[in-house]
Protein backbone atom coordinates (compact mmCIF):
# COMPACT_ATOMS: atom_id res chain seq x y z
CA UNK A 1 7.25 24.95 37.80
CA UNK A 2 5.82 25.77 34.64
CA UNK A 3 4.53 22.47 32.83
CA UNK A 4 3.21 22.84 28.71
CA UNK A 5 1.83 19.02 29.19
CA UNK A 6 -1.99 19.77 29.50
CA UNK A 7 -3.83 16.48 30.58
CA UNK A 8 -7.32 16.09 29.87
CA UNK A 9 -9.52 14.28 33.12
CA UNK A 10 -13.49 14.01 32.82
CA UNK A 11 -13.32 17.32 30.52
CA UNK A 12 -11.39 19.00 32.69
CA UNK A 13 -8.03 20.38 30.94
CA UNK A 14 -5.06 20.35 33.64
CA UNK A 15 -1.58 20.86 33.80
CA UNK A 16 1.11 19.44 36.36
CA UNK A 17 0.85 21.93 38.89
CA UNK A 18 -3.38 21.44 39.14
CA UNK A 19 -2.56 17.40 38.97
CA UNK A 20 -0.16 18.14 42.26
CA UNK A 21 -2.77 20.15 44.09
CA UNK A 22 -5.68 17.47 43.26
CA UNK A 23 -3.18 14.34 44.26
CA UNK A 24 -2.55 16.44 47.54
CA UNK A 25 -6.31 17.60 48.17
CA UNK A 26 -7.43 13.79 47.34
CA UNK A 27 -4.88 12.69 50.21
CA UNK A 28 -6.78 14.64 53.17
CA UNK A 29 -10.07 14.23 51.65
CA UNK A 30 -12.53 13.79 53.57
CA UNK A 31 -10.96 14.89 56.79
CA UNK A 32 -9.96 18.57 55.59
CA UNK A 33 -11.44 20.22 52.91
CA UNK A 34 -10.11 23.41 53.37
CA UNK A 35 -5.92 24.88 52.59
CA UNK A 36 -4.43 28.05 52.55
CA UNK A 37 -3.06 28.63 49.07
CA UNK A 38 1.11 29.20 50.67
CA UNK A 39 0.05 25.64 52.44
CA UNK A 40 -0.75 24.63 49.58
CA UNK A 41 2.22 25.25 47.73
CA UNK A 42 4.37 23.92 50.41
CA UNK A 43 2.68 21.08 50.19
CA UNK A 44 3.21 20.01 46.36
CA UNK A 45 6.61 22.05 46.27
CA UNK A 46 5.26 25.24 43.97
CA UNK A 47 6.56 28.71 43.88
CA UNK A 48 3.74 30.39 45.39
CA UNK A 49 3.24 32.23 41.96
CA UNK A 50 2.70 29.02 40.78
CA UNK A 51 0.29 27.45 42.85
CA UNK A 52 -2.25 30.93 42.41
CA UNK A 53 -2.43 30.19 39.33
CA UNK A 54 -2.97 26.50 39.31
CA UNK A 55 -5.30 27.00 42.33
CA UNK A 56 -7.31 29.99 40.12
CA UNK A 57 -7.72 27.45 37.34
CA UNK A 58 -9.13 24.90 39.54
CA UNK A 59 -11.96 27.32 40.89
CA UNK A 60 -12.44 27.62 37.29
CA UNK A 61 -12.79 24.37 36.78
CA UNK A 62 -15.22 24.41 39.74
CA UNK A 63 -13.34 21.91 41.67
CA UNK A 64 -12.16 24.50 43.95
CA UNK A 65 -13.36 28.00 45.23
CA UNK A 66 -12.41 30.55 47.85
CA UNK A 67 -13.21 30.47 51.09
CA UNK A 68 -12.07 34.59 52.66
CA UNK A 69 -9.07 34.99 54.10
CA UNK A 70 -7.58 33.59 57.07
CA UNK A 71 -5.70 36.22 59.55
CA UNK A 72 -2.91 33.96 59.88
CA UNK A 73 -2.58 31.68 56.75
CA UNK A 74 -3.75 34.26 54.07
CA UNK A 75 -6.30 32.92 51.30
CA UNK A 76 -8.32 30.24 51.60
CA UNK A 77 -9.68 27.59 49.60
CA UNK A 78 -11.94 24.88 49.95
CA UNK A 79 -13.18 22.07 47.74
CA UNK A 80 -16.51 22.19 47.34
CA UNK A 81 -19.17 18.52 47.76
CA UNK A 82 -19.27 18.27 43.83
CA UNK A 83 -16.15 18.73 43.24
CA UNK A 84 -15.24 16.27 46.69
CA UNK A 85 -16.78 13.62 44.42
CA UNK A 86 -15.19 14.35 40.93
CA UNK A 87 -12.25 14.11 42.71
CA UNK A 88 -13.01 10.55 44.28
CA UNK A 89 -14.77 9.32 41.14
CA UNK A 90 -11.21 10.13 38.98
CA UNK A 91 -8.46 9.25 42.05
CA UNK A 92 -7.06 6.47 39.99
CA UNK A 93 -6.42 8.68 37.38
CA UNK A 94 -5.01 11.75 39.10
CA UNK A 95 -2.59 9.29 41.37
CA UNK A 96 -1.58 7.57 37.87
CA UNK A 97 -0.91 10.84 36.02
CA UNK A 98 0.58 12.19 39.39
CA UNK A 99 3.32 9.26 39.55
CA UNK A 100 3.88 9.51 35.81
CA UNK A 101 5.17 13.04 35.78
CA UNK A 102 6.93 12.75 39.59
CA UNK A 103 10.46 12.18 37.88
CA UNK A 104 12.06 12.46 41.15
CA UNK A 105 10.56 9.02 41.89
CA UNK A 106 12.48 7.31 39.15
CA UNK A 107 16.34 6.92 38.65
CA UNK A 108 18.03 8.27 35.53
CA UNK A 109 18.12 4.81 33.50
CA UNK A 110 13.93 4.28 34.15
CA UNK A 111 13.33 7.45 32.26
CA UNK A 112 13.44 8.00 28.65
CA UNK A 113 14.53 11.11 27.30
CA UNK A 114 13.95 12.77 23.89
């Protein structure tokens, strides 16, 4: 799902798809710190196109990096301890923007459209 809203978090420019992936990492955090990207976009419903690219920008960002392949479940990604706590420090935020652009969670007459 391709998204043009860019959201700006502690400096950090993200999109919808990166939002998804953080609210999702911040969920299993700290019990798991490591996905597979095609769990990943499983997880937060992304083509896996999709999630590649939104998990590529957030080992830009530093808030992810790889972590080798797995036999089984392909590439892997982990989150690393500084990035662990950027994500706890801003979890308001990323659930609030998270909810905010989950349209599925709202009916037709509690949305406004343009």
């Amino acid at each position: 799902m391709q998204s043009n809203t860019i959201f700006t978090l502690d400096g950090a420019r993200l999109d919808k798809a990166e939002l998804d992936i953080l609210h999702f990492v911040d969920s299993w955090m700290p019990t798991f710190n490591r996905w597979s990207v095609t769990e990943i976009s499983h997880k937060c419903n992304l083509f896996t196109s999709d999630a590649t690219a939104a998990v590529d920008m957030l080992i830009l960002h530093g808030l992810m990096e790889n972590d080798g392949e797995d036999e089984l479940m392909g590439r892997m990604v982990q989150v690393p301890d500084i990035a662990q706590e950027w994500i706890a420090e801003n979890s308001e935020t990323i659930n609030s923007l998270y909810i905010m652009n989950d349209t599925e969670l709202f009916t037709e007459d509690e949305t406004a459209t343009a």
